[in-house]
C-alpha atoms as a PDB file:
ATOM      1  CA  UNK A   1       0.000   0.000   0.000  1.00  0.00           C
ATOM      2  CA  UNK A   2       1.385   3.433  -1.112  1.00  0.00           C
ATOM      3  CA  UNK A   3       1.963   5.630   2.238  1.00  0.00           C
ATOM      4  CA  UNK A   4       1.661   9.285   2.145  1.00  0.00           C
ATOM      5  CA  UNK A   5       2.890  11.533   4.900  1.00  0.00           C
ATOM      6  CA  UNK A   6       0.966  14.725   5.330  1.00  0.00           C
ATOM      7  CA  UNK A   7       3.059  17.724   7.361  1.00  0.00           C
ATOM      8  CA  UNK A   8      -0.178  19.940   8.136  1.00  0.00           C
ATOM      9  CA  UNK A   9      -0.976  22.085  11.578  1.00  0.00           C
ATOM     10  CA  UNK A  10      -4.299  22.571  11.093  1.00  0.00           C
ATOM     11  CA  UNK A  11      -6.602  19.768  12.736  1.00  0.00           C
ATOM     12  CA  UNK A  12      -9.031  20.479  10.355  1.00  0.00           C
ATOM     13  CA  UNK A  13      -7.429  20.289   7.146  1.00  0.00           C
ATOM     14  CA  UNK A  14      -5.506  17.322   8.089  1.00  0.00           C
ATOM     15  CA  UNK A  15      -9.008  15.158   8.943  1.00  0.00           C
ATOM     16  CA  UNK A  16     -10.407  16.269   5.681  1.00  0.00           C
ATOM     17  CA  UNK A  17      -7.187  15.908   3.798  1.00  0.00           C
ATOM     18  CA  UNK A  18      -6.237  12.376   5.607  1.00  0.00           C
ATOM     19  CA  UNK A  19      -9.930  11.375   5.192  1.00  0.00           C
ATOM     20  CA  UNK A  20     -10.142  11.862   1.444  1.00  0.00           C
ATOM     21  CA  UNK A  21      -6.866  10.301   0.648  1.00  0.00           C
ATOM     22  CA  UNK A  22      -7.329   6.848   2.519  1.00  0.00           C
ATOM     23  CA  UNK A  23     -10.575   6.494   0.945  1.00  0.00           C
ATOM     24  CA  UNK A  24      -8.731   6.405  -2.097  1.00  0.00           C
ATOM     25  CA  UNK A  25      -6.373   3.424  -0.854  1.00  0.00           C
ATOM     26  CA  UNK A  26      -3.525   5.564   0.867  1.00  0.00           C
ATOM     27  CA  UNK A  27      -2.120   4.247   4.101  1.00  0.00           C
ATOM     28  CA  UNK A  28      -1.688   7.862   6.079  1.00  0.00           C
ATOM     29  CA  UNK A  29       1.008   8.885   8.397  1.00  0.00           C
ATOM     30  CA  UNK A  30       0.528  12.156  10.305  1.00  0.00           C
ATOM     31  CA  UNK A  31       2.906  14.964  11.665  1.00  0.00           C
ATOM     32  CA  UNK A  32       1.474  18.518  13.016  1.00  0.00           C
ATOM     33  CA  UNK A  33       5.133  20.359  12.279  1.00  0.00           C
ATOM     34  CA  UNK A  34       8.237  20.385   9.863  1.00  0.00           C
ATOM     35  CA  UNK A  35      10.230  18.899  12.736  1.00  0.00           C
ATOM     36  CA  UNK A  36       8.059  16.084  13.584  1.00  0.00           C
ATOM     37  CA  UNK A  37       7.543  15.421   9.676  1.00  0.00           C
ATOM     38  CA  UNK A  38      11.236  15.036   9.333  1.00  0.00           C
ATOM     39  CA  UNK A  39      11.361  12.263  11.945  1.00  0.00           C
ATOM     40  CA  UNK A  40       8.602  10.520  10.722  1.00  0.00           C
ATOM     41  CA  UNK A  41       9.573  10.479   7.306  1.00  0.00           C
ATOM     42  CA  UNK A  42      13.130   9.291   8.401  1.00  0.00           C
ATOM     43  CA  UNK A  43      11.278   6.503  10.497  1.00  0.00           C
ATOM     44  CA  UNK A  44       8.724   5.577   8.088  1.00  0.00           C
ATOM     45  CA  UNK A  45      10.053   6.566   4.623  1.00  0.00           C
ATOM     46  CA  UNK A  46       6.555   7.078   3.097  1.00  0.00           C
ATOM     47  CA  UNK A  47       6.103   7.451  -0.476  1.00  0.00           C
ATOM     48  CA  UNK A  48       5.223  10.751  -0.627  1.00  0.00           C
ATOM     49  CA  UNK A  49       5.109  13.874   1.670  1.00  0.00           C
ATOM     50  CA  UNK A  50       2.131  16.908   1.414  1.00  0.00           C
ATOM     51  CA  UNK A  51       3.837  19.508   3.562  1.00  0.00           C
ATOM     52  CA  UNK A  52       2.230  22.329   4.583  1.00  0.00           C
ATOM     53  CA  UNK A  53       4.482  24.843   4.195  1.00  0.00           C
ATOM     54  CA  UNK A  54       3.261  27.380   6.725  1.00  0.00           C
ATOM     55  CA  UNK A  55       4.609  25.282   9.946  1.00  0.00           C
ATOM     56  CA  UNK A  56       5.441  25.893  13.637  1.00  0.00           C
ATOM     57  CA  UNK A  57       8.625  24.890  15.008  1.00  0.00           C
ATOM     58  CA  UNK A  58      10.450  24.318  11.784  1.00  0.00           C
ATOM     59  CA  UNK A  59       8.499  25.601   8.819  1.00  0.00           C
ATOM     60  CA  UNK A  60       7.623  24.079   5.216  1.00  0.00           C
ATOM     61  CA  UNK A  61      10.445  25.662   3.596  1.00  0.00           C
ATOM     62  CA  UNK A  62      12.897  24.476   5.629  1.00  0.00           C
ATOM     63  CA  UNK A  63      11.948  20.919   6.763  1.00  0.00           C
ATOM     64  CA  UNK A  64      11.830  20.378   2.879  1.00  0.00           C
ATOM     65  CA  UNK A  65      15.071  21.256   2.625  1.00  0.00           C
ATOM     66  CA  UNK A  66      16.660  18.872   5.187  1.00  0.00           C
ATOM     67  CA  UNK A  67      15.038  15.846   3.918  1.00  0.00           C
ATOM     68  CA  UNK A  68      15.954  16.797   0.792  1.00  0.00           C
ATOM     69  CA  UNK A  69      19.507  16.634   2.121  1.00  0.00           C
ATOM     70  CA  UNK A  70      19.271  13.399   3.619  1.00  0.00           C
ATOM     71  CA  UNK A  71      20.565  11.061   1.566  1.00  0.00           C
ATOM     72  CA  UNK A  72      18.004   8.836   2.772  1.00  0.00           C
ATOM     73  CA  UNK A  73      15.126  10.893   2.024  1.00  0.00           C
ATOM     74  CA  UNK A  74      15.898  12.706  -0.529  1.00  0.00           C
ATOM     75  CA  UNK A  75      14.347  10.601  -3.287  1.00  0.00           C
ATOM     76  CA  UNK A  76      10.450  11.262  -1.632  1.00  0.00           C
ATOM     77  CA  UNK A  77       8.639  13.194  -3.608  1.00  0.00           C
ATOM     78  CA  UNK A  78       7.372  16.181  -1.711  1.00  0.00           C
ATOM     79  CA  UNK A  79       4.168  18.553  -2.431  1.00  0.00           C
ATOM     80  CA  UNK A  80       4.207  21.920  -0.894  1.00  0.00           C
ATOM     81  CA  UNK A  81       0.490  23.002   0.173  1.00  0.00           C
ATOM     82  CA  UNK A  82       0.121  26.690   0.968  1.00  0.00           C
ATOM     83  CA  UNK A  83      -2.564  29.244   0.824  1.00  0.00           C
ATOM     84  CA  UNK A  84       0.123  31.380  -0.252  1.00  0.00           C
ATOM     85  CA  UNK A  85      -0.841  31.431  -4.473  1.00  0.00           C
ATOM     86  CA  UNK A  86       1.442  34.364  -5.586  1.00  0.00           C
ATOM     87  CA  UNK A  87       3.554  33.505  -8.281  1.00  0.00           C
ATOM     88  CA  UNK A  88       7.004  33.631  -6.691  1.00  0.00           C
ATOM     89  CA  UNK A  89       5.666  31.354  -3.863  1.00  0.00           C
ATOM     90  CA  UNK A  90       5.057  28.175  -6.542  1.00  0.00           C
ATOM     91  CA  UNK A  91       9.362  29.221  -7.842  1.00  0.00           C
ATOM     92  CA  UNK A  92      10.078  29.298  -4.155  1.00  0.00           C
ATOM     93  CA  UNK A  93       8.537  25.538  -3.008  1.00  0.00           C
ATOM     94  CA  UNK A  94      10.324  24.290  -5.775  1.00  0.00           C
ATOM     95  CA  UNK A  95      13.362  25.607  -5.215  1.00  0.00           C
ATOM     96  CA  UNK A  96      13.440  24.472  -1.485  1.00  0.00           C
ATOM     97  CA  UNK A  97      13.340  20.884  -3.400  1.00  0.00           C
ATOM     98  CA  UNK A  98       9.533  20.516  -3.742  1.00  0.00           C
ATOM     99  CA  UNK A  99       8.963  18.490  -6.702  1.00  0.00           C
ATOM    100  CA  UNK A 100       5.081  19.801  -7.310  1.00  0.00           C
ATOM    101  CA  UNK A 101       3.334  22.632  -5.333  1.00  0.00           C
ATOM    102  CA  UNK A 102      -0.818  22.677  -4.665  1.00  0.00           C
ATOM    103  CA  UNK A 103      -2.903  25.643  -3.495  1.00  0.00           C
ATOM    104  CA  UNK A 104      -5.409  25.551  -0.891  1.00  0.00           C
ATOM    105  CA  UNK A 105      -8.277  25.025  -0.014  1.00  0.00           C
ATOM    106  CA  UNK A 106      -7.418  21.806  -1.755  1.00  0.00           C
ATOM    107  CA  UNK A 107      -9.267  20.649  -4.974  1.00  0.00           C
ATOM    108  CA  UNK A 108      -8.804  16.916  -4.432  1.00  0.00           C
ATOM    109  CA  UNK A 109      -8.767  15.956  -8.161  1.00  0.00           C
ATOM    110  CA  UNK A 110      -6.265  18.336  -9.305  1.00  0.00           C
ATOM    111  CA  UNK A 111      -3.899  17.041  -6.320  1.00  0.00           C
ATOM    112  CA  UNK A 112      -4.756  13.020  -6.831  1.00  0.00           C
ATOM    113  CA  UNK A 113      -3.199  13.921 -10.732  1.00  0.00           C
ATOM    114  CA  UNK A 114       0.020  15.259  -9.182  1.00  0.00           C
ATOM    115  CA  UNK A 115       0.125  12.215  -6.173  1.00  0.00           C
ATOM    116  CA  UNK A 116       0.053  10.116  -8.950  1.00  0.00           C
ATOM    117  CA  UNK A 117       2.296  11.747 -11.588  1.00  0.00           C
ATOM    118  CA  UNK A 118       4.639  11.808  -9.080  1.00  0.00           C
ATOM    119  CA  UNK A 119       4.648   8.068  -7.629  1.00  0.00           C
ATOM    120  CA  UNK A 120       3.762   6.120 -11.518  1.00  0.00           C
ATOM    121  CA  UNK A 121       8.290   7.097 -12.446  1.00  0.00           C
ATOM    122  CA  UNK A 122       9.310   4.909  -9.335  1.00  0.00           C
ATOM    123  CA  UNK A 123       6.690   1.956 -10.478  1.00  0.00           C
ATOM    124  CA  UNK A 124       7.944   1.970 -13.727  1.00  0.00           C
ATOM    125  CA  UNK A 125      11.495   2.164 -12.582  1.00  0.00           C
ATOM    126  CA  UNK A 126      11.217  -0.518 -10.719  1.00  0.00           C
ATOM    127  CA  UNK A 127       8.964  -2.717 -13.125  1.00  0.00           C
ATOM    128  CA  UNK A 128      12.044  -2.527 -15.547  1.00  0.00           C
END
């Protein structure tokens, strides 16, 4: 079962969000800021991270960039959620190693297309 780890502070958003996405076959993980999502990604390497990016302790930005530099982790695809939607905010996800960025509130189609576009290339890597 593919596991997803979502990095969201907001109870709400992360019942909804966790909700949605296990009714569609995910196995959820959980982590309420960007330091607790970097531990449980490094214990549970899911196969993909939704990270808030608007954090306490250790924000969005940042705890993407540290798993990003763990050799370990690095290879998880990560999408940045924010209700920031100017258009230096998408540039500046990816550039703290995002590999896809999603506005909210979240439109669950459009972000199911990018979950999957981003975990089909390992499938397929490893099929071969």
């Amino acid at each position: 079962m593919t596991t997803i780890l979502i990095v969201e502070d907001n109870e709400m958003n992360r019942d909804m969000l966790s909700r949605r996405l296990e009714r569609k076959g995910y196995q959820i993980l959980i982590a309420v800021d960007g330091a607790m999502g970097i531990e449980v990604a490094r214990a549970k390497m899911p196969d993909l991270i939704l990270m808030d990016m608007s954090l306490p302790v250790v924000d969005g930005w940042e705890a993407t960039r540290r798993i990003k530099r763990d050799k370990s982790l690095k290879h998880i695809p990560i999408i940045a959620l924010t209700a920031h939607a100017m258009a230096n905010d998408r540039e500046k996800a990816l550039d703290a190693g995002c590999d896809e960025y999603d506005t909210k509130p979240i439109e669950l189609p459009r972000l199911l297309g990018k979950i999957e576009a981003l975990l089909i290339p390992p499938v397929l890597e490893r099929a071969s």
